[in-house]
Each structure stands twice: as C-alpha cells, then as structure tokens.
C-alpha atoms as a PDB file:
ATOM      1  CA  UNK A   1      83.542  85.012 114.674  1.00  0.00           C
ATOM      2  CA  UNK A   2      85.162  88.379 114.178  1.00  0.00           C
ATOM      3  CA  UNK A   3      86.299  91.624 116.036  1.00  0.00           C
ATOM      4  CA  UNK A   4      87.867  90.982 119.406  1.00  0.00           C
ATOM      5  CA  UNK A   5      85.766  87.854 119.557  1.00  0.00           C
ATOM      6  CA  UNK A   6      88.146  86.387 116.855  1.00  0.00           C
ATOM      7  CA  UNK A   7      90.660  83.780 119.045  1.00  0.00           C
ATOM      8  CA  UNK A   8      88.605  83.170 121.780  1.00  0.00           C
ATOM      9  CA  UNK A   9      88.638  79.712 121.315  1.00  0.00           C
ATOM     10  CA  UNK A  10      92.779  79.297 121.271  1.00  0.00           C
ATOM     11  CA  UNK A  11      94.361  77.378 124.479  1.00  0.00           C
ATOM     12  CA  UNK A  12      97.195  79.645 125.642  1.00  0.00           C
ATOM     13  CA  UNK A  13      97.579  80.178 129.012  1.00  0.00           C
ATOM     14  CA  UNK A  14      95.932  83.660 129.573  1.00  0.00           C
ATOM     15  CA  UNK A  15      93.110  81.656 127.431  1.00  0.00           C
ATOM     16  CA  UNK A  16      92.208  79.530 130.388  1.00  0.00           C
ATOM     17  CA  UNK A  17      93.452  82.595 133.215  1.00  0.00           C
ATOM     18  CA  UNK A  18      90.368  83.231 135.092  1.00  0.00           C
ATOM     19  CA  UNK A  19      88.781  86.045 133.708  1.00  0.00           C
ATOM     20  CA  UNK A  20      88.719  88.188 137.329  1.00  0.00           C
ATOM     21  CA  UNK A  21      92.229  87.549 137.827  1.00  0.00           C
ATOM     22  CA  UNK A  22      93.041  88.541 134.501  1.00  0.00           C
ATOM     23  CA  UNK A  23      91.530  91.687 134.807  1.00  0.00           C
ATOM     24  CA  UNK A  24      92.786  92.610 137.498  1.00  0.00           C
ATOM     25  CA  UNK A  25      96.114  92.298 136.876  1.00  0.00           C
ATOM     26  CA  UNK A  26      96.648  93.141 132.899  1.00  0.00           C
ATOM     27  CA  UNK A  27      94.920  96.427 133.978  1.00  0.00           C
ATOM     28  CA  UNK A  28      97.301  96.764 137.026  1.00  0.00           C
ATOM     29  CA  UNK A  29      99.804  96.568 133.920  1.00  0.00           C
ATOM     30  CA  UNK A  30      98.559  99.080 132.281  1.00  0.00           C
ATOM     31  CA  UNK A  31      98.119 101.738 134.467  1.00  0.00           C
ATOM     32  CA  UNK A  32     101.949 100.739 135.285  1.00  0.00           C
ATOM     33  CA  UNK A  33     102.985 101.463 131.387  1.00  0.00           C
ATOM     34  CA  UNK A  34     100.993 104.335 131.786  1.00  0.00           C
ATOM     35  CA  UNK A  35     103.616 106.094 134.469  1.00  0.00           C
ATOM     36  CA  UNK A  36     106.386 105.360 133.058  1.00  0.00           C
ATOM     37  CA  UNK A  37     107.987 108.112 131.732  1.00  0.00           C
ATOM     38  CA  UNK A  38     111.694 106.825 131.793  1.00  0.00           C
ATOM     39  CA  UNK A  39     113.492 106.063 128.361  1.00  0.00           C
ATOM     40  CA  UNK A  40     115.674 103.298 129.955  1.00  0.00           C
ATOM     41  CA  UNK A  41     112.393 101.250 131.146  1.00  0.00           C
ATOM     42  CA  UNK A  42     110.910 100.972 127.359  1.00  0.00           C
ATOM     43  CA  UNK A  43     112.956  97.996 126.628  1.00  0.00           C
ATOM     44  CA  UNK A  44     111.588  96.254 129.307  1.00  0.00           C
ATOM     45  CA  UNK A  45     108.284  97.620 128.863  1.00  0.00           C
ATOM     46  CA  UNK A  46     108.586  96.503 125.042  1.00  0.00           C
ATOM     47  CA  UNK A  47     109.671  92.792 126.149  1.00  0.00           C
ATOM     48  CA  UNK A  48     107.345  92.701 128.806  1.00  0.00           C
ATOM     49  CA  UNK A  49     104.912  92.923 125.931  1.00  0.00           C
ATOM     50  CA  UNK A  50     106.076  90.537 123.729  1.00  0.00           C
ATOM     51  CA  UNK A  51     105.973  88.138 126.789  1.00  0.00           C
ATOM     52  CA  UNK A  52     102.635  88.498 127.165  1.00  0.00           C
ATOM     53  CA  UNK A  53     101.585  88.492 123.382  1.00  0.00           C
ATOM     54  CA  UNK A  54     103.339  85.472 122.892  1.00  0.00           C
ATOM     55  CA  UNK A  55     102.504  83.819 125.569  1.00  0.00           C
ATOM     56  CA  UNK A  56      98.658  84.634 124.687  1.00  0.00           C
ATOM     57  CA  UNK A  57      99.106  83.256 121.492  1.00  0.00           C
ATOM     58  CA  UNK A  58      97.455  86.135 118.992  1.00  0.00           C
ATOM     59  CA  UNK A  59      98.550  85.801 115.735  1.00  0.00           C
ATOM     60  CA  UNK A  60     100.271  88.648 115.071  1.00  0.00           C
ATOM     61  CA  UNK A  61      97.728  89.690 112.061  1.00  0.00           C
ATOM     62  CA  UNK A  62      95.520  90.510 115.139  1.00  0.00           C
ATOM     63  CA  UNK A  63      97.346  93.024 116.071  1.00  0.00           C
ATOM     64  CA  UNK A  64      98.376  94.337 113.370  1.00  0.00           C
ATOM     65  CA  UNK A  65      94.994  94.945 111.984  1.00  0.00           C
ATOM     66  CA  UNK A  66      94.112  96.740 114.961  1.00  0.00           C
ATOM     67  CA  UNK A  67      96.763  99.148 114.490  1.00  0.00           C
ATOM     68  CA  UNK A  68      95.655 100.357 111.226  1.00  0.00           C
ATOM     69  CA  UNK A  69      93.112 103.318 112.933  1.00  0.00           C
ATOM     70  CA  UNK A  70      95.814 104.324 115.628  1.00  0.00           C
ATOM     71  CA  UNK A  71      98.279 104.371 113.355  1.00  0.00           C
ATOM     72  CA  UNK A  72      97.042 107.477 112.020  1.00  0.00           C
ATOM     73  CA  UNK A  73      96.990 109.324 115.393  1.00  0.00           C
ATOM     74  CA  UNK A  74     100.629 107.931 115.318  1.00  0.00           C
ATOM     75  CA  UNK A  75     101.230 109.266 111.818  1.00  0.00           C
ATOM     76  CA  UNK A  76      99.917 113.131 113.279  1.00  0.00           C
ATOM     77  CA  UNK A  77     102.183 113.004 116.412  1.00  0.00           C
ATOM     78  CA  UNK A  78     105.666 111.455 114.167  1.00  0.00           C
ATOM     79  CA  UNK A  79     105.008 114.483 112.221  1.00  0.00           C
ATOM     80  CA  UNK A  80     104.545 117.201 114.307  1.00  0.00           C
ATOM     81  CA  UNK A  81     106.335 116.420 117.195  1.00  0.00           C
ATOM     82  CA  UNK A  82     109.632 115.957 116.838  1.00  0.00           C
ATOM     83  CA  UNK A  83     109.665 119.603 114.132  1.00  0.00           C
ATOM     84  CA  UNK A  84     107.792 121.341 116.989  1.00  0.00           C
ATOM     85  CA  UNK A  85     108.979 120.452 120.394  1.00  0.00           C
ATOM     86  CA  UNK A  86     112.647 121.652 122.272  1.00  0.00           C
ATOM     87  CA  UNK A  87     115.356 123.455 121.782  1.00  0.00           C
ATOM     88  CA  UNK A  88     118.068 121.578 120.566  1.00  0.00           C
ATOM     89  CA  UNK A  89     118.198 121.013 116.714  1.00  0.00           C
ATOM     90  CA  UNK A  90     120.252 117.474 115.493  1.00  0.00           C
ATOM     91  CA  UNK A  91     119.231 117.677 111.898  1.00  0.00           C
ATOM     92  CA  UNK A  92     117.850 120.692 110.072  1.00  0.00           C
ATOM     93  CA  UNK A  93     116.690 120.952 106.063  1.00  0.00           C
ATOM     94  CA  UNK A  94     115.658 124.448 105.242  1.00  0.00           C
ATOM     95  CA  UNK A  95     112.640 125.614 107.605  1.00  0.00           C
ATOM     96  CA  UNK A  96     112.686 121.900 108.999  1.00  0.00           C
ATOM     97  CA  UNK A  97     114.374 120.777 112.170  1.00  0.00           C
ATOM     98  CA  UNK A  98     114.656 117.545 114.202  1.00  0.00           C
ATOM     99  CA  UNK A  99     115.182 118.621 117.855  1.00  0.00           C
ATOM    100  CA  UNK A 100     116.081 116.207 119.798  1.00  0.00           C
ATOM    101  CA  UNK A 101     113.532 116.627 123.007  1.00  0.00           C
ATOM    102  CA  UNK A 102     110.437 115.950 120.279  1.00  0.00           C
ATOM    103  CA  UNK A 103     111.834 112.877 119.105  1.00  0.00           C
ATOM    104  CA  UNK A 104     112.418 111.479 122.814  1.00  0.00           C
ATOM    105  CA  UNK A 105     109.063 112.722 123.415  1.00  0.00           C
ATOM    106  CA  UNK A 106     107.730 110.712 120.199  1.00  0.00           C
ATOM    107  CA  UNK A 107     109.984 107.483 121.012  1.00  0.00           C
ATOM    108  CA  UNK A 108     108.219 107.680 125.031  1.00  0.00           C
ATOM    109  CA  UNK A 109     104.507 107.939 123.287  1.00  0.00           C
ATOM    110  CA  UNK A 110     104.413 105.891 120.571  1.00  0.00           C
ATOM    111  CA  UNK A 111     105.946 103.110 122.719  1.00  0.00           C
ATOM    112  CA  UNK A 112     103.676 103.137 125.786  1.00  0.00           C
ATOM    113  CA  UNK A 113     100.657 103.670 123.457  1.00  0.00           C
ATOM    114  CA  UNK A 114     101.550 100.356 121.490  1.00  0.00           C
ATOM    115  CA  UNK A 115     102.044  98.488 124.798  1.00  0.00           C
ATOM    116  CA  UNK A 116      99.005  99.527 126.220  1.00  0.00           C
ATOM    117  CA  UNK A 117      97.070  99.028 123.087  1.00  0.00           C
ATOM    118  CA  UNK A 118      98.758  95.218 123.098  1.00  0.00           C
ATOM    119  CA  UNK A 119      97.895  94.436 126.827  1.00  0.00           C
ATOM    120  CA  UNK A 120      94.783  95.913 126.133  1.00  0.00           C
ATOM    121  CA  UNK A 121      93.961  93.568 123.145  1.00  0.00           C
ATOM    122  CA  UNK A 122      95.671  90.485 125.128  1.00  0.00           C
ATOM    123  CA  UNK A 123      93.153  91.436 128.097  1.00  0.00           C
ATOM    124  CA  UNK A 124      89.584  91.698 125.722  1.00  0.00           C
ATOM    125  CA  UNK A 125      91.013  89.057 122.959  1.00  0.00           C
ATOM    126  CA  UNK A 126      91.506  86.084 124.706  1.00  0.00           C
ATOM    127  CA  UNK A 127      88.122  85.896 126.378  1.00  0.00           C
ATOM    128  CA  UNK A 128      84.615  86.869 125.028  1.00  0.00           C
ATOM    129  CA  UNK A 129      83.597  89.979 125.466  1.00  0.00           C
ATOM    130  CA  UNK A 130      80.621  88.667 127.696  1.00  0.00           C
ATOM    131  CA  UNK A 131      82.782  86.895 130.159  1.00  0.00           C
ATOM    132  CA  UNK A 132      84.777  90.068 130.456  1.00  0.00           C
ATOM    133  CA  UNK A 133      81.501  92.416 131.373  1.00  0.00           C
ATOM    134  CA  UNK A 134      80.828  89.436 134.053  1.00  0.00           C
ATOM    135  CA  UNK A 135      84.237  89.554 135.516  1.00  0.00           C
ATOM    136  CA  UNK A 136      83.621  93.297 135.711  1.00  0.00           C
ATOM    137  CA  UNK A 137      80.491  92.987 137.113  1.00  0.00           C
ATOM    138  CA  UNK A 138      81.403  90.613 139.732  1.00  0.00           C
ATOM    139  CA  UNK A 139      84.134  92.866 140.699  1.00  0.00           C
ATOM    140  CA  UNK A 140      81.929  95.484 141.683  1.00  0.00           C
ATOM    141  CA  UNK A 141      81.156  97.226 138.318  1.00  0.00           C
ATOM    142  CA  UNK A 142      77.532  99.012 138.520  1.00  0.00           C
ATOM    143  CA  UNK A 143      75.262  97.150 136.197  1.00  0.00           C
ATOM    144  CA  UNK A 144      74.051  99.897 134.798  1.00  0.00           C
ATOM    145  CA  UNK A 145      77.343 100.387 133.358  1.00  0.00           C
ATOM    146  CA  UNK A 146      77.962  96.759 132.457  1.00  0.00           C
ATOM    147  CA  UNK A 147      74.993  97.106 130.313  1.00  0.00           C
ATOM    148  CA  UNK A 148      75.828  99.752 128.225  1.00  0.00           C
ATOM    149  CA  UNK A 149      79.388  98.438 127.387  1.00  0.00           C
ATOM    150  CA  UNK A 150      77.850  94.902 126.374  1.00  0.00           C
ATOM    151  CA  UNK A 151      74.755  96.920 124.245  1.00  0.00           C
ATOM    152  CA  UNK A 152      77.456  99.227 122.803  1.00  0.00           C
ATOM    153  CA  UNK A 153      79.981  96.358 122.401  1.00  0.00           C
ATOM    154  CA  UNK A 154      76.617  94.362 120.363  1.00  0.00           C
ATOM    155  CA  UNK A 155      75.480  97.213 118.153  1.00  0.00           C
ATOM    156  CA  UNK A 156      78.561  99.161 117.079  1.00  0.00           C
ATOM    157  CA  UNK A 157      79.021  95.696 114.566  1.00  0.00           C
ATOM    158  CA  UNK A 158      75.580  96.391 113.469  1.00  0.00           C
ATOM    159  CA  UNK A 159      76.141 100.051 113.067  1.00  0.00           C
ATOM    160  CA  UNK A 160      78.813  99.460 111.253  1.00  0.00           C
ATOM    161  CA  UNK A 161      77.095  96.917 108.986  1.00  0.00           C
ATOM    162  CA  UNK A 162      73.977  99.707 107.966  1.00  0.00           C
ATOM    163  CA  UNK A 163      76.796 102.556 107.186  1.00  0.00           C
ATOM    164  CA  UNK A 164      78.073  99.644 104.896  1.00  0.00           C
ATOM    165  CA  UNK A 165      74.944  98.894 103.380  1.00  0.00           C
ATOM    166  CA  UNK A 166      74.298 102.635 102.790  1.00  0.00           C
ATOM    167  CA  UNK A 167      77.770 102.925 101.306  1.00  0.00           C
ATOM    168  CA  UNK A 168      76.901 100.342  98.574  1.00  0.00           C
ATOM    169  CA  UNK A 169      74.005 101.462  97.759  1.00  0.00           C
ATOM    170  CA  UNK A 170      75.617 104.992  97.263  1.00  0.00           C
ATOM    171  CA  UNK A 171      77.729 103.761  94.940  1.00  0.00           C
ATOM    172  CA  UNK A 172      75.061 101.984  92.818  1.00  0.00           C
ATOM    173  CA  UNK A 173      73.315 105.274  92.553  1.00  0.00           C
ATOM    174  CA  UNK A 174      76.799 106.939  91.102  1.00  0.00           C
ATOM    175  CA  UNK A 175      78.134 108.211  94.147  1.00  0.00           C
ATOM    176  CA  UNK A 176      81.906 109.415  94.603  1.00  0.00           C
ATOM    177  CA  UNK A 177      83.403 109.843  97.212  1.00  0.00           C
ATOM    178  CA  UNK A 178      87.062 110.207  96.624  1.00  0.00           C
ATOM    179  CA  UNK A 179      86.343 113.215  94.693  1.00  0.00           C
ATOM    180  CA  UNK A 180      85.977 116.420  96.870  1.00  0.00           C
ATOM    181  CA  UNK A 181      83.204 118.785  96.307  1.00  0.00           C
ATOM    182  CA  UNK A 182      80.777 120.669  98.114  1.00  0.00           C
ATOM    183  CA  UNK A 183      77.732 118.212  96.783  1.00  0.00           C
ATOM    184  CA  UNK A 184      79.828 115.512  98.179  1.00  0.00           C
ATOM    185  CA  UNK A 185      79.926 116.769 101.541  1.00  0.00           C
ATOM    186  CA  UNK A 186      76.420 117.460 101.719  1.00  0.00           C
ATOM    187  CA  UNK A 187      75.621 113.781 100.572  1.00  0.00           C
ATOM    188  CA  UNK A 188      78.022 112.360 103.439  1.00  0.00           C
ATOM    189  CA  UNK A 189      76.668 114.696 105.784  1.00  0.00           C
ATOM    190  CA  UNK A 190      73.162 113.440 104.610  1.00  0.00           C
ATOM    191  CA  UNK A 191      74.472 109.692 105.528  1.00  0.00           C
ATOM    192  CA  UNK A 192      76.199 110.305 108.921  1.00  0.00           C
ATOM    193  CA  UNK A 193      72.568 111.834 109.969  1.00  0.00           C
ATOM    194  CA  UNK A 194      70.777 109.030 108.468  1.00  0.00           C
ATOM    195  CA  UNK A 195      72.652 106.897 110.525  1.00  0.00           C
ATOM    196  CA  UNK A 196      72.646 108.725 113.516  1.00  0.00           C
ATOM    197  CA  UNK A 197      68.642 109.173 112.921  1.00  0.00           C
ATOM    198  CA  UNK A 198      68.718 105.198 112.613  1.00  0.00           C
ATOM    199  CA  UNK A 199      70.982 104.489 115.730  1.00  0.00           C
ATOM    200  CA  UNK A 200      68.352 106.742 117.971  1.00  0.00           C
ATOM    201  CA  UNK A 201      65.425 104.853 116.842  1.00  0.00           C
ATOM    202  CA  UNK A 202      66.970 101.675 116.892  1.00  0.00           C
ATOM    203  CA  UNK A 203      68.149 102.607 120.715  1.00  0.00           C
ATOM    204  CA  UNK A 204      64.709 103.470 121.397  1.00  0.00           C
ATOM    205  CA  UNK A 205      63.258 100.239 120.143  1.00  0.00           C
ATOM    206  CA  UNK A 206      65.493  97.976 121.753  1.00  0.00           C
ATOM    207  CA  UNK A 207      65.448  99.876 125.047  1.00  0.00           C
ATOM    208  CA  UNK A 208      61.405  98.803 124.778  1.00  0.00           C
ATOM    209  CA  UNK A 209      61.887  95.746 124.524  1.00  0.00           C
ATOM    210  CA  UNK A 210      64.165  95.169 127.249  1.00  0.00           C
ATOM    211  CA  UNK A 211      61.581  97.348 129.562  1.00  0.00           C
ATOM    212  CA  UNK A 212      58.622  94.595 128.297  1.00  0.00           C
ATOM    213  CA  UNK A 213      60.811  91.727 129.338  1.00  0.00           C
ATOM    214  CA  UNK A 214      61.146  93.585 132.954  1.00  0.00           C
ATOM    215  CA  UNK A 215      64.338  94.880 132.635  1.00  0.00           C
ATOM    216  CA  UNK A 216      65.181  97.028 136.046  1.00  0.00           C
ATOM    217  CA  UNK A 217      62.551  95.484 137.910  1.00  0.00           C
ATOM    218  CA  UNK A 218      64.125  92.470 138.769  1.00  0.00           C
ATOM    219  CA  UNK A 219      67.410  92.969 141.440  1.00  0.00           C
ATOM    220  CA  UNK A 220      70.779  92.543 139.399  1.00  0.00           C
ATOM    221  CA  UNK A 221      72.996  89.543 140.976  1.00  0.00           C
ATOM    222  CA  UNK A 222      76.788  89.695 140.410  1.00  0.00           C
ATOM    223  CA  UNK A 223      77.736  86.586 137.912  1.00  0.00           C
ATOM    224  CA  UNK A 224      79.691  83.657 139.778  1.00  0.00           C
ATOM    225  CA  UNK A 225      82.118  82.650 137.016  1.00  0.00           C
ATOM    226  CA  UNK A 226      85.061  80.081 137.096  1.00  0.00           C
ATOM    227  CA  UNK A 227      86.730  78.804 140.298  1.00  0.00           C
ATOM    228  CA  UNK A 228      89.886  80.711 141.074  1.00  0.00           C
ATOM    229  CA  UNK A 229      92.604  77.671 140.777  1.00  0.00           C
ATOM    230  CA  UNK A 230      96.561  78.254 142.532  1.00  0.00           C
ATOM    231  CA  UNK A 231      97.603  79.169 138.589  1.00  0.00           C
ATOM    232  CA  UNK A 232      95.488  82.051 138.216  1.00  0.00           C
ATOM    233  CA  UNK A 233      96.398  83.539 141.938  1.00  0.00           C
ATOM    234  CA  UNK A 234     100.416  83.043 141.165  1.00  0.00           C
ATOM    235  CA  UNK A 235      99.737  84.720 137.070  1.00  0.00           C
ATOM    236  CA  UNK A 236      97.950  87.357 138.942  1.00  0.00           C
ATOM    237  CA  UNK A 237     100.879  87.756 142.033  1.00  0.00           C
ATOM    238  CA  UNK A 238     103.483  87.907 139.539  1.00  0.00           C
ATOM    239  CA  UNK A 239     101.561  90.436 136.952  1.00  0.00           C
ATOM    240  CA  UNK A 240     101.835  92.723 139.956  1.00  0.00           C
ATOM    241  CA  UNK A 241     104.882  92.407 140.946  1.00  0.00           C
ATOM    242  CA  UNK A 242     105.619  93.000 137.265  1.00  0.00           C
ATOM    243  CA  UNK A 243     103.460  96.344 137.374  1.00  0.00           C
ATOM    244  CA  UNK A 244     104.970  97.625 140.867  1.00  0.00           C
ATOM    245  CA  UNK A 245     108.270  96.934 139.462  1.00  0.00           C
ATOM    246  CA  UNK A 246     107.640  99.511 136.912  1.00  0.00           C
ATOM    247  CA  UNK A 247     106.376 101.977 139.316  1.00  0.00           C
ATOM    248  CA  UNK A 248     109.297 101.658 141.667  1.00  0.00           C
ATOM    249  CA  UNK A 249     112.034 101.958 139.394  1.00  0.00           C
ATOM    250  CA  UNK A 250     110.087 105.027 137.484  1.00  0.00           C
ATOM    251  CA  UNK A 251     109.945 106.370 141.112  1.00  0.00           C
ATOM    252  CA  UNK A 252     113.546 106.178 141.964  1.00  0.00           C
ATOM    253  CA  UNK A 253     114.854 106.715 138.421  1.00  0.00           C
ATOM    254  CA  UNK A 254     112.973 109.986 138.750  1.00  0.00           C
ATOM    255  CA  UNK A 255     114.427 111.269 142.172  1.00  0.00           C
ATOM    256  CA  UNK A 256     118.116 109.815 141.350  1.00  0.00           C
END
C-alpha cells in the first residue's frame, strides 16, 4: 500500500474510532484551529496535535513526507511576509527589514496550517480512503459527490504513474529538463497536454463503463458501517469539547 492508504492497518485507537464519529469530530477540530487567531492558544493548539498524532500512531516519516509540497507555499510566505507586512522594524540589513507584525503573522499561519494539515492526515490516514467516502456518505454527503472524490482519489495515482512513464521515456530520448530553454518549455508544455489529452479520454472511457453497468439507474443507499460502541461517542464528546474550547477562549481572548 501507499499514499494515505499507507498505515491503515496499525491498531491505535483512532484506528479502531468509528469512522462517522471520527469525522465528525477531527473536522469539528479543524474548523476550531481554523479560528483561532490568538498567539497564546498555539501552544495548546501545537500539543493538542501532538496528542492526537501520537495517539494515532503515524510514524512520523508520514508526515513528514507530506510536508515536502506545502513546505514550499511555507518557504513563499517565511520570505515575504515578515520583510513586507507592519510597521515596526526589530532587525534591519540594508533594504531588508524584519517587522515585527509579519513575523507574528508568519508564526499564526504556519502553525495553524501544520495543525490542520496533521489532523487532516490523522483523519484520512488511519482509515481507507473508502471507508471515509462511506462515513461521508452516510452522513448525508450527495453521492454524486462521494463519487467523484473516490474516482479522483483512484486515478490521480494513475495519473501520476503515466506523467512518470512519459518522464522516462523523455529522458531515454535525451531530454533535459533542468536546463532552461525555450525548446524545453515547449516539450513540457507538449507533455502536460498529452496528459491532460489522456486524462479526458480516459474520463470518458471509464465514465462508459460505469453507464453499461447501470450506474445512476439504480437508487443510491447510504452505507451502514460499524456499530457506534460507548468509546467512539465519549472520543467524539471530548474532541468537541476540545474544539469549543478553542472557540470560546478565541472569543473572549478577543473581546478582553
């Protein structure tokens, strides 16, 4: 197994958490991270996290591997922000200068992103992906919806496996493509068509063959999935109470 699909088959705790319950209430803490805007709740937020991650039992490689493609978007915002944003300068070199409401403004992002990026991975890593589309599903989720997330969720690996093969075979034909030129960009611009090109028809094919084994023509039924036990009511009580914590003391932090 690989992608998110990688420790599906560990024993922690939010392992075995029934997958509607876990929803529910990792998303409850997410939206939660998502409003907080107070410096003196990150620690919390930060252990809060850990918590969970540990408790989950994701090898921290997991994570970290995931990281890799945000961690660009981080790269953009640590540099701009804190030259670019406020008033008041705390370090300055020449026509550079640290001002102090950019950096609080990077410290407040880059923390709530990571923490929603980890509950995020906790939520969709320690259940398969499938399971997850039925807890949606059975939660009220249009199927239309749940459809296209599993078929995207399915062929994105794929997709990802033709741009490799393309790649190689690129490179077999003498292809460079650390070296910028204009005949490089018109060959890459040549492969993300190809692809694209590929993806359609491929979309078109398998949308076919869903439609010739009656696909729409039979009612959808929301999936029953595991009995709710008293665990996986008290993990989801006390995930809220987590979440509304947050809100409250962002609330009355804010109006103090």
């Amino acid at each position: 197994m690989n992608g998110l699909d990688a420790y599906v088959y560990l024993k922690s705790p939010i392992h075995r958490w029934e997958p509607r319950c876990k929803l529910v209430a990792l998303l409850a803490l997410i939206f939660a991270f998502a409003f907080v805007k107070q410096l003196i709740l990150l620690p919390v937020m930060v252990g809060v996290t850990i918590v969970y991650y540990g408790v989950s039992r994701l090898p921290g490689s997991f994570l970290l591997k995931r990281l890799r493609y945000p961690g660009f978007f981080l790269a953009a915002i640590a540099v701009l922000l804190p030259f670019s944003v406020g008033n008041i300068v705390i370090w300055q070199l020449g026509v550079l200068a640290l001002r102090q409401e950019g950096l609080l403004a990077l410290i407040l992002i880059v923390t709530r992103f990571l923490c929603i990026l980890t509950v995020g991975l906790i939520l969709f890593g320690t259940a398969p992906f499938l399971t997850s589309i039925k807890a949606m599903r059975s939660l009220g989720l249009p199927s239309v919806l749940a459809d296209m997330m599993l078929l995207s969720y399915r062929y994105i690996e794929q997709f990802g496996e033709d741009l490799k093969r393309m790649q190689t075979a690129m490179r077999l034909r003498g292809f460079r493509a650390n070296k910028f030129s204009r005949r490089n960009l018109t060959v890459l611009a040549s492969l993300a068509g190809s692809l694209l090109v590929r993806s359609y028809e491929q979309s078109q094919q398998v949308y076919q063959a869903m439609i010739l084994r009656g696909y729409g023509c039979v009612p959808s039924r929301r999936h029953q999935l595991f009995k709710i036990h008293a665990s996986d009511l008290i993990g989801l009580l006390v995930t809220c109470v987590v979440a509304l914590g947050f809100v409250v003391a962002e609330i009355i932090l804010t109006n103090a």
